[in-house]
Protein backbone atom coordinates (compact mmCIF):
# COMPACT_ATOMS: atom_id res chain seq x y z
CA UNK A 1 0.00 0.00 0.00
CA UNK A 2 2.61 2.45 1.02
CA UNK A 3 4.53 1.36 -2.64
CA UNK A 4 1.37 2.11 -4.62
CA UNK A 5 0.79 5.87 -2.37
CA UNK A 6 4.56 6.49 -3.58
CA UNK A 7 3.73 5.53 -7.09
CA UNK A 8 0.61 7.77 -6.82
CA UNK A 9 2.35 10.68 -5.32
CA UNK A 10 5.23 10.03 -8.18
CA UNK A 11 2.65 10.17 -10.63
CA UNK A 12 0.66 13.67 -9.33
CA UNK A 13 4.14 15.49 -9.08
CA UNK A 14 5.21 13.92 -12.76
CA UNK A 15 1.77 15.79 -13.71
CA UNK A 16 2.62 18.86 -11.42
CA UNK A 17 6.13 19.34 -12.94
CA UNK A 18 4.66 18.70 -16.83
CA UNK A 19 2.52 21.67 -16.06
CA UNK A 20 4.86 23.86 -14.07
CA UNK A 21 6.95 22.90 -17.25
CA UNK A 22 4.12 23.93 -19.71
CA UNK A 23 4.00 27.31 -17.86
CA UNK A 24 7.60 28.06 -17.93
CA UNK A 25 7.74 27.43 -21.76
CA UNK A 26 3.96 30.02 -22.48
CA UNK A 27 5.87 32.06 -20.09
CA UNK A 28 9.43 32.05 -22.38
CA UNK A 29 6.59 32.88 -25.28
CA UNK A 30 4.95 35.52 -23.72
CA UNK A 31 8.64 36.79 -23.02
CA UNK A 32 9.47 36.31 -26.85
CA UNK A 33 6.26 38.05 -28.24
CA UNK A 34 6.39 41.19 -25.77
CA UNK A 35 10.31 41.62 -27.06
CA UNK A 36 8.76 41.65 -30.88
CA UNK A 37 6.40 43.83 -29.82
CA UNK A 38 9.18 46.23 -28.26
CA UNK A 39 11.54 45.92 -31.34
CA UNK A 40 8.32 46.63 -33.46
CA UNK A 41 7.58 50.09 -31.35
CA UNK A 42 11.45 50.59 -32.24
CA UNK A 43 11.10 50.36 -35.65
CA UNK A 44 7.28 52.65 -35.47
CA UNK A 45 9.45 55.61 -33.40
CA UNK A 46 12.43 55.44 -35.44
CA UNK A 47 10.07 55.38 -38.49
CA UNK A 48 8.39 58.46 -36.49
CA UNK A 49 11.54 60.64 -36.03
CA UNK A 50 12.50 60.13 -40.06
CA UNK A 51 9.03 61.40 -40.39
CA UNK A 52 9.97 64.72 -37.68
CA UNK A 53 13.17 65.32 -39.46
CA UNK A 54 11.91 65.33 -43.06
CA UNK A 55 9.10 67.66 -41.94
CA UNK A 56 11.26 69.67 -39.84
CA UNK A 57 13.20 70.07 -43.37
CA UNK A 58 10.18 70.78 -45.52
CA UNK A 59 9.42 73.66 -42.74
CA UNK A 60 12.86 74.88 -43.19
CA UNK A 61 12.32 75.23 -46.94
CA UNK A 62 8.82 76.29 -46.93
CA UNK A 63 10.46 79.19 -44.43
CA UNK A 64 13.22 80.39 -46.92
CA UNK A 65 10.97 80.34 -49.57
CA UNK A 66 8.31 82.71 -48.16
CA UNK A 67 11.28 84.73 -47.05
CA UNK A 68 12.41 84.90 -50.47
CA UNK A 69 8.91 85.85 -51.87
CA UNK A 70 8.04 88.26 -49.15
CA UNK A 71 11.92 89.88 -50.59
CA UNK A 72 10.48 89.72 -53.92
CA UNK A 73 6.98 91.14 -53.09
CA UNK A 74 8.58 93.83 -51.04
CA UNK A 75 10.67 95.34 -54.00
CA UNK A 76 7.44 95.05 -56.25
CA UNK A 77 6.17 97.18 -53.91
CA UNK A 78 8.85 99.64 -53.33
CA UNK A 79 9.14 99.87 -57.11
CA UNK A 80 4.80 100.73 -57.47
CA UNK A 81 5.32 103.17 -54.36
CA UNK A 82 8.10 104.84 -56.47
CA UNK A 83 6.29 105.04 -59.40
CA UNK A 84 2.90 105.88 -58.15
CA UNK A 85 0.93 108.85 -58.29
CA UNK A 86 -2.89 109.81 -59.74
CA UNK A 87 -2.15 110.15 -62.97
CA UNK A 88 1.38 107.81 -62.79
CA UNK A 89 0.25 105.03 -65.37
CA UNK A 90 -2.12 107.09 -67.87
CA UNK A 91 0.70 109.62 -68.17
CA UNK A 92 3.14 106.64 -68.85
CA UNK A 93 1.07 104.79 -71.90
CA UNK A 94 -0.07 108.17 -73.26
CA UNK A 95 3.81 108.84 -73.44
CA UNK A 96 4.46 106.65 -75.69
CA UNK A 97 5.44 107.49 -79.08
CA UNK A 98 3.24 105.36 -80.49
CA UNK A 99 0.07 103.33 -79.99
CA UNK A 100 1.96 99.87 -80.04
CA UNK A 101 4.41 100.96 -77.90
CA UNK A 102 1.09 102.70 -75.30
CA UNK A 103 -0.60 98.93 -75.86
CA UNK A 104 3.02 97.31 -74.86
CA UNK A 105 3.12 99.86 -71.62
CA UNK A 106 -0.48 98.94 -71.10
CA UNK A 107 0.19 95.23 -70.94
CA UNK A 108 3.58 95.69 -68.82
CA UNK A 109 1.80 97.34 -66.40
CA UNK A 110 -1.26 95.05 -66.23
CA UNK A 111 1.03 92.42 -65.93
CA UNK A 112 3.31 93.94 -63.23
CA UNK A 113 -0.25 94.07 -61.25
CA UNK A 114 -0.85 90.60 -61.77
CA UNK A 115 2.61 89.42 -60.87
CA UNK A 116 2.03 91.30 -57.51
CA UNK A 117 -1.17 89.52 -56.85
CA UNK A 118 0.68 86.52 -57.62
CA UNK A 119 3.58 86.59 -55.57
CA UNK A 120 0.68 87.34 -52.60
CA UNK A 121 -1.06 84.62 -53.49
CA UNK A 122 2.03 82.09 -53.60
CA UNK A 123 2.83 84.13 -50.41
CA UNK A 124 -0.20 83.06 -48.62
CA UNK A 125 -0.30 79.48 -50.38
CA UNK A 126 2.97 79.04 -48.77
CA UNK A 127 1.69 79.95 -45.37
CA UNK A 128 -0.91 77.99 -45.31
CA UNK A 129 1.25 74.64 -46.21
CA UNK A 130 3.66 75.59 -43.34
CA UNK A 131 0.76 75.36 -40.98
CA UNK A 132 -0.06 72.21 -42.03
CA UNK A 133 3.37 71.18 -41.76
CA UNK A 134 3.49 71.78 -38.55
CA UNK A 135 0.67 70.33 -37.86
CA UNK A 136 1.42 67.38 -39.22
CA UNK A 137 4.85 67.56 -37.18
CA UNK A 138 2.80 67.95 -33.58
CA UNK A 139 0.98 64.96 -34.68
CA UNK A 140 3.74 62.91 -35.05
CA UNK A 141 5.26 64.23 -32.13
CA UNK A 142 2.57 63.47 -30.13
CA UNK A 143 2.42 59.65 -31.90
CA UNK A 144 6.27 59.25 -30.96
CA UNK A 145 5.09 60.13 -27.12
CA UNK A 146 2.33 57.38 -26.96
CA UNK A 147 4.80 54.81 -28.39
CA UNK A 148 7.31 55.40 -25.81
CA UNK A 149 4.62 55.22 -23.17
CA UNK A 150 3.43 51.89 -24.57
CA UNK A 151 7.37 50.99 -24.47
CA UNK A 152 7.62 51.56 -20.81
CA UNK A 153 4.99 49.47 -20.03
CA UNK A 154 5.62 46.47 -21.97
CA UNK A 155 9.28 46.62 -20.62
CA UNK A 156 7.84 46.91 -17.30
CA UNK A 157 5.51 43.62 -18.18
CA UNK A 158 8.81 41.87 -19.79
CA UNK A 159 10.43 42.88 -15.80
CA UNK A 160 7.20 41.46 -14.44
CA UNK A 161 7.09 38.34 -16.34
CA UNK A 162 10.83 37.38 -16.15
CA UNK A 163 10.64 37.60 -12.74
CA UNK A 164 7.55 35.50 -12.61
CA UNK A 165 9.49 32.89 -14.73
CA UNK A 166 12.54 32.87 -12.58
């Protein structure tokens, strides 16, 4: 009788250490998949920062480039100061010394009004994509900030679970 407890007891811890076995190999997995997980969040905030840099270049650009247009703009407009007054333009075509040439000064100086509504428009055009830029830059900021949250707490899980393990 006291062979057959001993085989019975035997048997029960063979079954105890299978499972305790069983759990020590899900827990290995569990280890396994939350690493993955953190190498994936890697890659997604490394992917995140090329994302910051690029825009932070685009802003750069989108910066010198209204600079340069607001330069541009600004001598337009020093030039029409200079030149205006009432009677400025009629005097100018009716100087000509002939019609042509009055149609020609005509056209130049429609034109020179439309290039100044142009460069105002690409002005504000330009403005408008920097916001969004930077918009677009917060965002990802922000993104970058919830992934290294979600970092800290699966490393603190992977802590957890290791020490569970051991």
């Amino acid at each position: 009788q006291k062979i057959a407890n001993t085989k019975s007891l035997l048997a029960k811890s063979k079954e105890n250490t299978k499972v305790s076995l069983e759990e020590v190999r899900l827990i290995e997995k569990e280890v396994e998949y939350r690493e993955l997980l953190l190498r994936n969040i890697d890659n997604q905030i490394r992917s995140s920062e090329l994302k910051v840099k690029q825009k932070e270049g685009r802003i750069a650009e989108l910066n010198a480039e209204i600079d340069q247009l607001k330069t541009q703009y600004q001598k337009l407009l020093m030039y029409a100061y200079k030149k205006r007054n009432k009677y400025g333009d009629l005097m100018y075509i009716f100087s000509a010394k002939s019609v042509e040439e009055a149609l020609k000064r005509k056209l130049y100086l429609e034109k020179l009004a439309e290039i100044q509504k142009k460069q105002m428009r690409l002005i504000q055009q330009n403005k408008i994509l920097l916001q969004d830029e930077i918009k677009e830059l917060n965002e990802e900021k922000k993104k970058q900030l919830v992934l290294a949250d979600q970092k800290k707490v699966e490393r603190a899980e992977i802590l957890k679970t290791k020490q569970e393990k051991e």
